[in-house]
Each structure stands twice: as C-alpha cells, then as structure tokens.
PDB file of N, CA and C in Angstrom:
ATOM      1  N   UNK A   1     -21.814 -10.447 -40.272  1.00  0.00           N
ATOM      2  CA  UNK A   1     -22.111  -9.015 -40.229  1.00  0.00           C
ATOM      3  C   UNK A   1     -22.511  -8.500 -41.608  1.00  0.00           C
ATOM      4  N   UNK A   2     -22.738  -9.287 -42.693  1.00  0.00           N
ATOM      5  CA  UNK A   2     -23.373  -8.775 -44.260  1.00  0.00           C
ATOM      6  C   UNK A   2     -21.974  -8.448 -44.694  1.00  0.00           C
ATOM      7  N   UNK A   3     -21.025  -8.282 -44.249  1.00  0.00           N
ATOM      8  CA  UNK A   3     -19.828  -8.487 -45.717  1.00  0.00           C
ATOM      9  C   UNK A   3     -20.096  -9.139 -46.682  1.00  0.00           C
ATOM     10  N   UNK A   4     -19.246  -9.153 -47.732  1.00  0.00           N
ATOM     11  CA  UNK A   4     -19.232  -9.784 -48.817  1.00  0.00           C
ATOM     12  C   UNK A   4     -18.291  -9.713 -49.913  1.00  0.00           C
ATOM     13  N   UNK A   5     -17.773 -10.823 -50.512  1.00  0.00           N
ATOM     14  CA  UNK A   5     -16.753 -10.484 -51.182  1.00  0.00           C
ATOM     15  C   UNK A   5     -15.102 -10.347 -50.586  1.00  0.00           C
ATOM     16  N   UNK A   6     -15.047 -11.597 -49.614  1.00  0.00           N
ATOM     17  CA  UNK A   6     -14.221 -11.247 -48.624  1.00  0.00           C
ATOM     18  C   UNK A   6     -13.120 -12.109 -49.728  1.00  0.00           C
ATOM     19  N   UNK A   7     -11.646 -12.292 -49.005  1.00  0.00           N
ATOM     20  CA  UNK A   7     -10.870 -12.871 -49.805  1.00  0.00           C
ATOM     21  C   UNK A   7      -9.588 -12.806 -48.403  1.00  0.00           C
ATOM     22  N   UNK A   8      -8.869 -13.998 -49.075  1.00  0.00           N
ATOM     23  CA  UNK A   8      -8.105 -14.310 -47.349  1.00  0.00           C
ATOM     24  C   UNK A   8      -6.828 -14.666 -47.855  1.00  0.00           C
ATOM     25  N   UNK A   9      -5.350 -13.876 -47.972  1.00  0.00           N
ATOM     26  CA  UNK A   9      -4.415 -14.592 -49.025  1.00  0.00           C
ATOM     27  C   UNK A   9      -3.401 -15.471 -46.817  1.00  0.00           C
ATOM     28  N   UNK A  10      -2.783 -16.214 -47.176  1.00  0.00           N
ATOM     29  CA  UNK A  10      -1.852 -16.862 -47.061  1.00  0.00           C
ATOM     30  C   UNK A  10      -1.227 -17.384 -47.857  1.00  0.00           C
ATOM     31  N   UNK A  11       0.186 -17.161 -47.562  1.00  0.00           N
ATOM     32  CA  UNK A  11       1.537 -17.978 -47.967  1.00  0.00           C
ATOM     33  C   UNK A  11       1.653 -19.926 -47.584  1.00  0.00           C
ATOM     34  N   UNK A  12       0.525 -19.889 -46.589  1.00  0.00           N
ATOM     35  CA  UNK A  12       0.468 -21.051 -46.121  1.00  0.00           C
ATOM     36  C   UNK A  12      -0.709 -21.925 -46.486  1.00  0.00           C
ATOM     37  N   UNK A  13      -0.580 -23.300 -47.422  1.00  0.00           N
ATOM     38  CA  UNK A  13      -1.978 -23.705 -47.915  1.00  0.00           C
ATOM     39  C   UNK A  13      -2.390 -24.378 -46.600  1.00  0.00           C
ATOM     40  N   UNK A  14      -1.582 -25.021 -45.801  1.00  0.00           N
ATOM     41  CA  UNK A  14      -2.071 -26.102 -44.189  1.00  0.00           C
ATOM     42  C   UNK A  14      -2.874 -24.860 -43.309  1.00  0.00           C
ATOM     43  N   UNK A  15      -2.428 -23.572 -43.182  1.00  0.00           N
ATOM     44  CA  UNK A  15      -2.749 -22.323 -42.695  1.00  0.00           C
ATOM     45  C   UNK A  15      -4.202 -22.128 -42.869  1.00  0.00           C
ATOM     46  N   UNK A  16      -4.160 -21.573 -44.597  1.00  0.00           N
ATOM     47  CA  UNK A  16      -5.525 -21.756 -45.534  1.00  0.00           C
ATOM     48  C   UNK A  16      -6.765 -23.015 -44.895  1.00  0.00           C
ATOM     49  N   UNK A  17      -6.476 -23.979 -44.816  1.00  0.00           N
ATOM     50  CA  UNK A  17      -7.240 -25.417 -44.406  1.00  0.00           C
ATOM     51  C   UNK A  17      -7.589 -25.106 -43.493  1.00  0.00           C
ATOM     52  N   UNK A  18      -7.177 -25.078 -42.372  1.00  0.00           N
ATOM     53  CA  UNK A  18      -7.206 -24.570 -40.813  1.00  0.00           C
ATOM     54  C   UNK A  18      -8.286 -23.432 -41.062  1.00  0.00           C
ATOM     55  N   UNK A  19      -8.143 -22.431 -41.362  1.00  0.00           N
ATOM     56  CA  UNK A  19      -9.271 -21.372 -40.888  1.00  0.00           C
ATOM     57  C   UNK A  19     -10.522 -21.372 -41.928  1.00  0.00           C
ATOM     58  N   UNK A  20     -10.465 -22.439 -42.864  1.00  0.00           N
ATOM     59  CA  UNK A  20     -11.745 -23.168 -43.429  1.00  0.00           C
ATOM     60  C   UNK A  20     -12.620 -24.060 -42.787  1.00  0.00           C
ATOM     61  N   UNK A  21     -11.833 -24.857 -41.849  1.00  0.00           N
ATOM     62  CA  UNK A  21     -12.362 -25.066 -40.885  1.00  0.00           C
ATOM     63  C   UNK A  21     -12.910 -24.769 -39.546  1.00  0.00           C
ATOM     64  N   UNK A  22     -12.293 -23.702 -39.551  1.00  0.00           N
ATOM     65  CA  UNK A  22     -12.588 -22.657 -38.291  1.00  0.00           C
ATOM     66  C   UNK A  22     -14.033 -22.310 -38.875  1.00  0.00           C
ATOM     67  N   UNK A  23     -14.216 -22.090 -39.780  1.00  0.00           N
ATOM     68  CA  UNK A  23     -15.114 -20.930 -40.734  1.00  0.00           C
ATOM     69  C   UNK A  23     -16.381 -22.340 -41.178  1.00  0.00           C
ATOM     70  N   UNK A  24     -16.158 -23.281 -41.220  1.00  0.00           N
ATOM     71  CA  UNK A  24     -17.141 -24.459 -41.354  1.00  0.00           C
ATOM     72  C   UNK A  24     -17.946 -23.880 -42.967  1.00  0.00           C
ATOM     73  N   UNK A  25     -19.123 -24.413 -42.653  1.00  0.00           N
ATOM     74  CA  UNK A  25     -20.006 -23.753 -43.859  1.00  0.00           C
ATOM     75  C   UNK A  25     -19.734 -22.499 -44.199  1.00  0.00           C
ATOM     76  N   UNK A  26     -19.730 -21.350 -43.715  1.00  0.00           N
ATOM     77  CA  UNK A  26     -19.683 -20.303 -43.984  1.00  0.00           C
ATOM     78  C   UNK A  26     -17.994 -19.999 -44.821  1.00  0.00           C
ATOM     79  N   UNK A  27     -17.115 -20.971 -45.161  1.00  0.00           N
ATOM     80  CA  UNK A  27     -15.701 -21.326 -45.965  1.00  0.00           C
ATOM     81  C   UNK A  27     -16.106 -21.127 -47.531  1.00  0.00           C
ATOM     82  N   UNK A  28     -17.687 -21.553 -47.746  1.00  0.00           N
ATOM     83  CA  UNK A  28     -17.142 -20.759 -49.311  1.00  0.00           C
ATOM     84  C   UNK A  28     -17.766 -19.823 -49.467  1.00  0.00           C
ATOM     85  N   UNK A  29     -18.087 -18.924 -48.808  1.00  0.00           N
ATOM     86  CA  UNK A  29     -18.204 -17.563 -48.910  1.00  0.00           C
ATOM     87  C   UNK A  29     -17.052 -16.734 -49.210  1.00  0.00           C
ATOM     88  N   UNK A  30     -16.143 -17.467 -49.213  1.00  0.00           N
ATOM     89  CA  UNK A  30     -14.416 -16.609 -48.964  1.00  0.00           C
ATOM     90  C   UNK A  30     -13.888 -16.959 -50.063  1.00  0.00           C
ATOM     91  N   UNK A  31     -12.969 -16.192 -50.887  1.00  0.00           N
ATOM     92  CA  UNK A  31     -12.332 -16.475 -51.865  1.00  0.00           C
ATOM     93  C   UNK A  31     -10.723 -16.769 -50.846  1.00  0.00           C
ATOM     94  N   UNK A  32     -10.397 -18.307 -51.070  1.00  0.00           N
ATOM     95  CA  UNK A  32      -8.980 -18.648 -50.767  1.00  0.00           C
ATOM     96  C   UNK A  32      -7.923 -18.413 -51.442  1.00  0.00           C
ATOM     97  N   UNK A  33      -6.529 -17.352 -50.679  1.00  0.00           N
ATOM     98  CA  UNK A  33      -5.617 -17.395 -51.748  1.00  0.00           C
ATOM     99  C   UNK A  33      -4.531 -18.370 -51.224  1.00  0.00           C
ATOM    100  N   UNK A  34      -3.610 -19.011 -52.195  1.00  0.00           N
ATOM    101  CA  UNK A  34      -2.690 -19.103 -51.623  1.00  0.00           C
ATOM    102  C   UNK A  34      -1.430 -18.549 -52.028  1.00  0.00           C
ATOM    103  N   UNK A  35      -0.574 -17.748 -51.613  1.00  0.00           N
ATOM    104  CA  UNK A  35       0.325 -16.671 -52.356  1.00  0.00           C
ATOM    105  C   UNK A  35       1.521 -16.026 -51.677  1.00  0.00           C
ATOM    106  N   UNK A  36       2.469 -16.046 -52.095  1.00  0.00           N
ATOM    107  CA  UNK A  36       3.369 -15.345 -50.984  1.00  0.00           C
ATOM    108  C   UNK A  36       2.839 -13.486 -51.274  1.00  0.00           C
ATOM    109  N   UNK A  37       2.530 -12.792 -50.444  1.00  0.00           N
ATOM    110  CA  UNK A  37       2.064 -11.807 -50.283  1.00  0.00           C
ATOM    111  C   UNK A  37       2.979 -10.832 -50.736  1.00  0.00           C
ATOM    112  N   UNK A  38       4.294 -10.906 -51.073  1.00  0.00           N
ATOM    113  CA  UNK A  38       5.212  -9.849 -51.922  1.00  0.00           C
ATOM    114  C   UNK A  38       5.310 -10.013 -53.346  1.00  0.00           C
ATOM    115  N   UNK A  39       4.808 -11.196 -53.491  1.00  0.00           N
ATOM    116  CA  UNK A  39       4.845 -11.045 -55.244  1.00  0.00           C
ATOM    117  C   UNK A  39       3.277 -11.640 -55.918  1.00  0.00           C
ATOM    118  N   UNK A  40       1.995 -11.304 -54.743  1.00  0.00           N
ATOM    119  CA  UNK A  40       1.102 -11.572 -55.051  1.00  0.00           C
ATOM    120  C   UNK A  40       0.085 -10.610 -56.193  1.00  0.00           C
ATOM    121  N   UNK A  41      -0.289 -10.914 -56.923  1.00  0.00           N
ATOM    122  CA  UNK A  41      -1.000 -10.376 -58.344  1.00  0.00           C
ATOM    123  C   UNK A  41      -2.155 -10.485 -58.116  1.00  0.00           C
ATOM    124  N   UNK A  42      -3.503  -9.315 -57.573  1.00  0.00           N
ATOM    125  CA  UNK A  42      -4.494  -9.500 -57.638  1.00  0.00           C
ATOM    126  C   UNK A  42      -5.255  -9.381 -59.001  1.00  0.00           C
ATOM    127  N   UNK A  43      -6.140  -9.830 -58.606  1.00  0.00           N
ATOM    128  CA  UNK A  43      -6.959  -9.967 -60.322  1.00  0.00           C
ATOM    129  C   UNK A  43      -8.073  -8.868 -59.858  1.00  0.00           C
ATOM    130  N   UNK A  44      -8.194  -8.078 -58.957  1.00  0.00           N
ATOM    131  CA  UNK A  44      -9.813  -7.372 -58.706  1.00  0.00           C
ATOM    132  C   UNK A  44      -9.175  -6.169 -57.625  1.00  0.00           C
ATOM    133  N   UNK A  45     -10.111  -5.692 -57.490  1.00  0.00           N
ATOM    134  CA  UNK A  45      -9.652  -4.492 -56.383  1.00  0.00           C
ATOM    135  C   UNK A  45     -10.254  -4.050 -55.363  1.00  0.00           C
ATOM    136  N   UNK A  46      -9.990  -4.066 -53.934  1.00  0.00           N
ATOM    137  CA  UNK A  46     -10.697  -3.943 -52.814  1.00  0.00           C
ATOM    138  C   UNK A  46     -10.910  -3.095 -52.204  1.00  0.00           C
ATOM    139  N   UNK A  47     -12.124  -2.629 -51.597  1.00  0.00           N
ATOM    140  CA  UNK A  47     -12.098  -1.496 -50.734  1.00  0.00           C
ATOM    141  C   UNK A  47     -11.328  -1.586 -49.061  1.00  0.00           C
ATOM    142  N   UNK A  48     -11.611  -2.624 -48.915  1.00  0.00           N
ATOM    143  CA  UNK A  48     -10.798  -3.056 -47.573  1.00  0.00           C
ATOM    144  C   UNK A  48      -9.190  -3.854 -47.875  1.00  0.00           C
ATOM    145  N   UNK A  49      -8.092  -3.345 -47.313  1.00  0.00           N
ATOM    146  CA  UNK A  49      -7.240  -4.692 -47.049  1.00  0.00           C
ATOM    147  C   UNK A  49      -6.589  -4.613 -46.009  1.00  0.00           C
ATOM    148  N   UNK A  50      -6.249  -5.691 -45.366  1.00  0.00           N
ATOM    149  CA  UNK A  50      -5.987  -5.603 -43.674  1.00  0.00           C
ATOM    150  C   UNK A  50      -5.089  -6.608 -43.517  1.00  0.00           C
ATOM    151  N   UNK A  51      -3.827  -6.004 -43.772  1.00  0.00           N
ATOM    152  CA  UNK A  51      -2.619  -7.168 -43.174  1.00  0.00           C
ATOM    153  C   UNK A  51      -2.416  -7.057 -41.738  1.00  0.00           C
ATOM    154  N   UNK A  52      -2.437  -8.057 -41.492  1.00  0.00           N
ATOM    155  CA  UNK A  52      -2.398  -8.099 -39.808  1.00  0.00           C
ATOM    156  C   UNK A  52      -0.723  -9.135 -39.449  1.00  0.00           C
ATOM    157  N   UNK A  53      -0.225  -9.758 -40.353  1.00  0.00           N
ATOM    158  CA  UNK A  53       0.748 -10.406 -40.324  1.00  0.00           C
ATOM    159  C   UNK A  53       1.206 -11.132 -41.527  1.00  0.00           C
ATOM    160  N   UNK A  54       1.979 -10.073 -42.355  1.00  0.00           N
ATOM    161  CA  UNK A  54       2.874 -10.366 -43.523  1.00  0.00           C
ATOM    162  C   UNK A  54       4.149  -9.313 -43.626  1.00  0.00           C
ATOM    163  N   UNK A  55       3.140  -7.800 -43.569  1.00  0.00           N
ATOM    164  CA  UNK A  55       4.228  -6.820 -44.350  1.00  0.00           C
ATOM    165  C   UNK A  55       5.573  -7.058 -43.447  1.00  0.00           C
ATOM    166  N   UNK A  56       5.549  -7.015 -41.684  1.00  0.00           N
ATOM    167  CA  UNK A  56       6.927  -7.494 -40.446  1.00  0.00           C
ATOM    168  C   UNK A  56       7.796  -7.944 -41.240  1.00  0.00           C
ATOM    169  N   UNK A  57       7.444  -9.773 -41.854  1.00  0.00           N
ATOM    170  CA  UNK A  57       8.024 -10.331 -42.238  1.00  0.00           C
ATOM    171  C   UNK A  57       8.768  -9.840 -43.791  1.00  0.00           C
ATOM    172  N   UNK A  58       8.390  -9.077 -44.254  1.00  0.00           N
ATOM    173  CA  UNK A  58       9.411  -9.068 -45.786  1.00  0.00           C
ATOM    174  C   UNK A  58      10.370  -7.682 -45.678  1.00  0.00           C
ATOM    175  N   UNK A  59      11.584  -7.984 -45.696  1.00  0.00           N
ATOM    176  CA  UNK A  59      12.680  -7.682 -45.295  1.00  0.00           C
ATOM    177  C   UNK A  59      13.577  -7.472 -45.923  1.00  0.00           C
ATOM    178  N   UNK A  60      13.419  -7.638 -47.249  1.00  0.00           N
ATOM    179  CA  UNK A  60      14.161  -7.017 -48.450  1.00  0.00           C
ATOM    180  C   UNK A  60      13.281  -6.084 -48.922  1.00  0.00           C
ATOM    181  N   UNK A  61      14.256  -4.784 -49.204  1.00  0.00           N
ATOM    182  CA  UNK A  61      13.695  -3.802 -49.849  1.00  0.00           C
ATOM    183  C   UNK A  61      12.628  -3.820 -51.363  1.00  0.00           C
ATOM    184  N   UNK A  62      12.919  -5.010 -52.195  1.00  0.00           N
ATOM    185  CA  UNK A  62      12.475  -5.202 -52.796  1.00  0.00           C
ATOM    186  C   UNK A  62      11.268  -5.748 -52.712  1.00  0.00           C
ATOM    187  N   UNK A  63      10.987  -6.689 -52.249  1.00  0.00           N
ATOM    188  CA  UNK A  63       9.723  -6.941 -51.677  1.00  0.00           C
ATOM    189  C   UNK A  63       9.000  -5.975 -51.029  1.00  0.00           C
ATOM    190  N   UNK A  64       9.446  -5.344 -50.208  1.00  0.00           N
ATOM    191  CA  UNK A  64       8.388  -4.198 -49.302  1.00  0.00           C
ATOM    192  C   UNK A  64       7.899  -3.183 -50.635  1.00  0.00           C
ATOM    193  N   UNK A  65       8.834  -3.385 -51.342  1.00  0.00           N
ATOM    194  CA  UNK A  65       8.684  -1.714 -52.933  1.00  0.00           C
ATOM    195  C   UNK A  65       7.276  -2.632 -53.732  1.00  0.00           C
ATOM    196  N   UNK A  66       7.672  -4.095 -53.684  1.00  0.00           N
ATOM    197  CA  UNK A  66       6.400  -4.832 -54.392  1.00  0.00           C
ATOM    198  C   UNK A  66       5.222  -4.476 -53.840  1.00  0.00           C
ATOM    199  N   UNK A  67       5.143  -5.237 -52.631  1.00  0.00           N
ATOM    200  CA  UNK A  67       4.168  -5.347 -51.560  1.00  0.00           C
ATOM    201  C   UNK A  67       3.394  -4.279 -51.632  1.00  0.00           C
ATOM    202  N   UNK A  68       4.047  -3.152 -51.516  1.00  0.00           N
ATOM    203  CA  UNK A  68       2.854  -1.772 -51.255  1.00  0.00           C
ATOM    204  C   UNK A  68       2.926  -1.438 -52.929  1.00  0.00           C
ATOM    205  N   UNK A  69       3.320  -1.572 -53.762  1.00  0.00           N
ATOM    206  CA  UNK A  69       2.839  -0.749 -55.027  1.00  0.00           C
ATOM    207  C   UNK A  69       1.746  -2.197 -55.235  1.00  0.00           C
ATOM    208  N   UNK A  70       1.908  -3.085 -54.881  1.00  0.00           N
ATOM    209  CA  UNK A  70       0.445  -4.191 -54.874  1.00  0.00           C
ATOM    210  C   UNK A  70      -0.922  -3.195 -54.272  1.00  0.00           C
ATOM    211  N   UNK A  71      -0.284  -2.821 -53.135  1.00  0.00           N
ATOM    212  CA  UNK A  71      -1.408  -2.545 -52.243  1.00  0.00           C
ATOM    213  C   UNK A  71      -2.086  -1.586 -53.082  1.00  0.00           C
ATOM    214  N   UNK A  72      -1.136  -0.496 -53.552  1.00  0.00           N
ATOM    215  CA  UNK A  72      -1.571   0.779 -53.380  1.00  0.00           C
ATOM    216  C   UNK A  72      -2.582   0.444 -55.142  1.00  0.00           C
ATOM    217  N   UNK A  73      -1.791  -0.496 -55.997  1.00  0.00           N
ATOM    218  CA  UNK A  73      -2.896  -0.518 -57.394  1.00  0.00           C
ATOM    219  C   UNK A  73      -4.096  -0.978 -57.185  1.00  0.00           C
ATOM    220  N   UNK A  74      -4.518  -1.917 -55.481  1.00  0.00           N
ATOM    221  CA  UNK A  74      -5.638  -2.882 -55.967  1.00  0.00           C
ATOM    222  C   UNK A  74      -6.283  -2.260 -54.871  1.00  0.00           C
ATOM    223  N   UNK A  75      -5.841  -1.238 -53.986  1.00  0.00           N
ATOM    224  CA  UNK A  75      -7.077  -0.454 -53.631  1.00  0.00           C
ATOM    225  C   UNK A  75      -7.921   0.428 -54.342  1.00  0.00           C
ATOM    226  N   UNK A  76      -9.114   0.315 -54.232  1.00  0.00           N
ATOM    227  CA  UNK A  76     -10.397   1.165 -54.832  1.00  0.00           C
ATOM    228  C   UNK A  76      -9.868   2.733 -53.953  1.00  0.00           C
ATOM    229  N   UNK A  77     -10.356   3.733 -54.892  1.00  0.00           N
ATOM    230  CA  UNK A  77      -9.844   5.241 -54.720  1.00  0.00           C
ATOM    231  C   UNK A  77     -10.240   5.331 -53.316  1.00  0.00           C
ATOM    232  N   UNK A  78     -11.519   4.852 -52.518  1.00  0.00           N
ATOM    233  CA  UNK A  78     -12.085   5.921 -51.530  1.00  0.00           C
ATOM    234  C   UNK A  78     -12.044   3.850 -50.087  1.00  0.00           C
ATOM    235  N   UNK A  79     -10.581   2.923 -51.091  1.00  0.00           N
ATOM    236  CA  UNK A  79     -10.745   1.837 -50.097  1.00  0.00           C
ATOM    237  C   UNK A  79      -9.699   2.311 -48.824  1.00  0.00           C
ATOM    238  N   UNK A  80      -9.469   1.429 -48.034  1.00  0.00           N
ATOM    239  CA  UNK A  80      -8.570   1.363 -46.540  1.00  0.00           C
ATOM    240  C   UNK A  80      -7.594   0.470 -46.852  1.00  0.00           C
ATOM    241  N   UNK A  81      -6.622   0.740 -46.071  1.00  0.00           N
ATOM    242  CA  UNK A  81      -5.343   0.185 -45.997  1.00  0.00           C
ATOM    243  C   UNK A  81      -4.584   0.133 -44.293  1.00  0.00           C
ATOM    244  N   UNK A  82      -4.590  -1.027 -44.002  1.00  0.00           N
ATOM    245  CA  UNK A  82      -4.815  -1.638 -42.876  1.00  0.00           C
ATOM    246  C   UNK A  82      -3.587  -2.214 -42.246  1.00  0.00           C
ATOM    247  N   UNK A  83      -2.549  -2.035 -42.240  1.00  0.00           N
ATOM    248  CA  UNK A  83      -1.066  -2.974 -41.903  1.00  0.00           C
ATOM    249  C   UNK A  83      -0.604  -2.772 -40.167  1.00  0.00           C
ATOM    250  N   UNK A  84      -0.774  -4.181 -39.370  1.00  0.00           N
ATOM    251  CA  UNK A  84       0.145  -4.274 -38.224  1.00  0.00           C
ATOM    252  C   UNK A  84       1.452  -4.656 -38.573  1.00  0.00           C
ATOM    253  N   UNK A  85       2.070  -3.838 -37.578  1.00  0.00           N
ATOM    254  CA  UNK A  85       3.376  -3.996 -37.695  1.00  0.00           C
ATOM    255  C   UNK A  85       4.036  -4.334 -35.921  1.00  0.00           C
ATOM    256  N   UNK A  86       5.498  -4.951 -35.746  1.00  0.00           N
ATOM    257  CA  UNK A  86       6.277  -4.541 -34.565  1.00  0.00           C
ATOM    258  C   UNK A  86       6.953  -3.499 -35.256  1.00  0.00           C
ATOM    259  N   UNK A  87       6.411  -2.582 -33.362  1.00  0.00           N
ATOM    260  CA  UNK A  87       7.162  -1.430 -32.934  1.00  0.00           C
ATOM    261  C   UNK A  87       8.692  -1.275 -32.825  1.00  0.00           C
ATOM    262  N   UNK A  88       9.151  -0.733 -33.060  1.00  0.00           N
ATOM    263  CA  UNK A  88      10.873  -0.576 -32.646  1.00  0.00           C
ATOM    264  C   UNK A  88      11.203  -0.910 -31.073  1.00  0.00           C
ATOM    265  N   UNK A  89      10.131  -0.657 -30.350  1.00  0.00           N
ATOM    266  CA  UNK A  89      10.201  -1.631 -29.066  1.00  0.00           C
ATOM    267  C   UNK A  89       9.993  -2.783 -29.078  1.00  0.00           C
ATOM    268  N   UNK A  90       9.507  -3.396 -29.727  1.00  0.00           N
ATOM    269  CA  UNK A  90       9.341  -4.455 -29.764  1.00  0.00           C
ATOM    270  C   UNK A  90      10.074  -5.487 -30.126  1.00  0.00           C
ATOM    271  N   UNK A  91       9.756  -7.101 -30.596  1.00  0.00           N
ATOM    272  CA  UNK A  91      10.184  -8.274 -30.706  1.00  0.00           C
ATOM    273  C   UNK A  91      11.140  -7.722 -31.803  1.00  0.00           C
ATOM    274  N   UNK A  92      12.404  -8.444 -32.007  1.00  0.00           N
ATOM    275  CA  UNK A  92      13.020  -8.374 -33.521  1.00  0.00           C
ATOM    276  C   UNK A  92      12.803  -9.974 -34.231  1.00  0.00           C
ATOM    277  N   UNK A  93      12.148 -10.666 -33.743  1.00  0.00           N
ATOM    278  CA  UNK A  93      12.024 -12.199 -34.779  1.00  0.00           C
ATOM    279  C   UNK A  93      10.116 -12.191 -33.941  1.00  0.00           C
ATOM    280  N   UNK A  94       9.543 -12.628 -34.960  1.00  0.00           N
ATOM    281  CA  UNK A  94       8.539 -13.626 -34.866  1.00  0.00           C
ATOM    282  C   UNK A  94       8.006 -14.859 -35.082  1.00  0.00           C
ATOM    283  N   UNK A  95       7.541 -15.691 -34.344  1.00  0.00           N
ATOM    284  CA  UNK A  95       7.970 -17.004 -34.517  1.00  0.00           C
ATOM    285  C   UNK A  95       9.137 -17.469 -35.209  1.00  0.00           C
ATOM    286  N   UNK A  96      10.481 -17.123 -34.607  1.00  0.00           N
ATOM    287  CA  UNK A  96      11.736 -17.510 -34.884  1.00  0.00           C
ATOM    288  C   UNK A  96      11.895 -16.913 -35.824  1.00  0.00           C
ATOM    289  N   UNK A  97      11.297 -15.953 -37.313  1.00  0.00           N
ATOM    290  CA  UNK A  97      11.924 -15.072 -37.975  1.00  0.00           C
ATOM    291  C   UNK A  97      12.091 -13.926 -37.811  1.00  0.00           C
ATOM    292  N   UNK A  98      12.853 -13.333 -38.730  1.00  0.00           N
ATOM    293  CA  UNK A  98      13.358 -12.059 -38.477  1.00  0.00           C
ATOM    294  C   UNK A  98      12.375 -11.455 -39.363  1.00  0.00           C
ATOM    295  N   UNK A  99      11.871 -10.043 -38.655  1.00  0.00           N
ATOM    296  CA  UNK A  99      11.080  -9.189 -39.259  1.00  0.00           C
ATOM    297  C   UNK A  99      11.792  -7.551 -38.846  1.00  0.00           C
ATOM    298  N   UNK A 100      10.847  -6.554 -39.545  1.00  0.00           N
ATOM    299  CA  UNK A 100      11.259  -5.233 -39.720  1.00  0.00           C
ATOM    300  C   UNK A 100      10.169  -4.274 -38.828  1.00  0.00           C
ATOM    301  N   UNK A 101      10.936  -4.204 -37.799  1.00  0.00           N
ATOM    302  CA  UNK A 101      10.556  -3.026 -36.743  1.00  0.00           C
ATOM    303  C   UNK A 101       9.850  -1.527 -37.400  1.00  0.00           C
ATOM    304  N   UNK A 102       8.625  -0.889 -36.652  1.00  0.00           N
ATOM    305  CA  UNK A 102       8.455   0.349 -37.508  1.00  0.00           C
ATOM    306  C   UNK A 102       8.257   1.268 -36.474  1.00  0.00           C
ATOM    307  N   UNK A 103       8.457   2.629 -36.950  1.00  0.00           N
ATOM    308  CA  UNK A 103       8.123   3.997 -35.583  1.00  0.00           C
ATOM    309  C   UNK A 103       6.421   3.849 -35.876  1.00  0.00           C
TER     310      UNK A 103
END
C-alpha cells in the first residue's frame, strides 16, 4: 500500500523469523526489532504505533509507567497511538499468561 519506514518490535527473535518469512522479499523493507517492549529505547520517532499484543501483558506498574512514557516520547506531535487490549469481560491469561484487563 506505499508505506514506508515500517518497523516491527518483538520480544520474540523465532517470532521475528516467522513473519520474515511470511513477508518473503518484501522482509527488508522492515526494520526488525528485537526487544522486550517495556524497556524498549527507540532511536527515531513515529507517526504510527500500533500495539496489537504487548501493553495486556505488562503487569507491573512499572513497566506500564515505562511503556507509555516510551510511547508518548517517540510519537511525532500530529502521530497515532494504537493499543489492543482485553476487556474486563474478557480472558484474564493469554496464552497461559496473566495479563491486565481494561474498561
């Protein structure tokens, strides 16, 4: 779709591999991270970021205080901020861990 400048963090490097291969040629177009996502240090700043499955999982207060003052320095003024979460109806573990329910 003409993106560019995309960047993909996982905590998981076997994870990382896997959707390089999903992605075939079009894999180095992507900047690979590998990083646990609460104490991750970007070097650049994005207009897009879209957690779709990290913030659930971190469950100490401290980490969640990291996590978003990450977010909030390495978004660009006029970027998006993108986080799925489980609902308070919802699951309390995902894939066998425990994560943090939100209204």
């Amino acid at each position: 779709m003409g993106y560019q400048h995309i960047s993909v963090l996982d905590i998981s490097a076997a994870a990382i591999e896997r959707a390089k291969d999903r992605l075939g040629e079009r894999a180095i177009k992507v900047t690979w991270i590998v990083a646990d996502a609460s104490s991750f240090i970007p070097t650049e700043k994005y207009d897009f970021w879209h957690d779709r499955a990290a913030f659930h999982f971190l469950t100490d207060d401290r980490d969640i205080a990291n996590y978003l003052e990450t977010d909030f320095k390495s978004i660009n003024p006029l970027g998006f901020l993108v986080i799925g979460t489980f609902s308070e109806q919802g699951p309390k573990k995902c894939s066998g861990i425990d994560i943090i329910q939100y209204s």
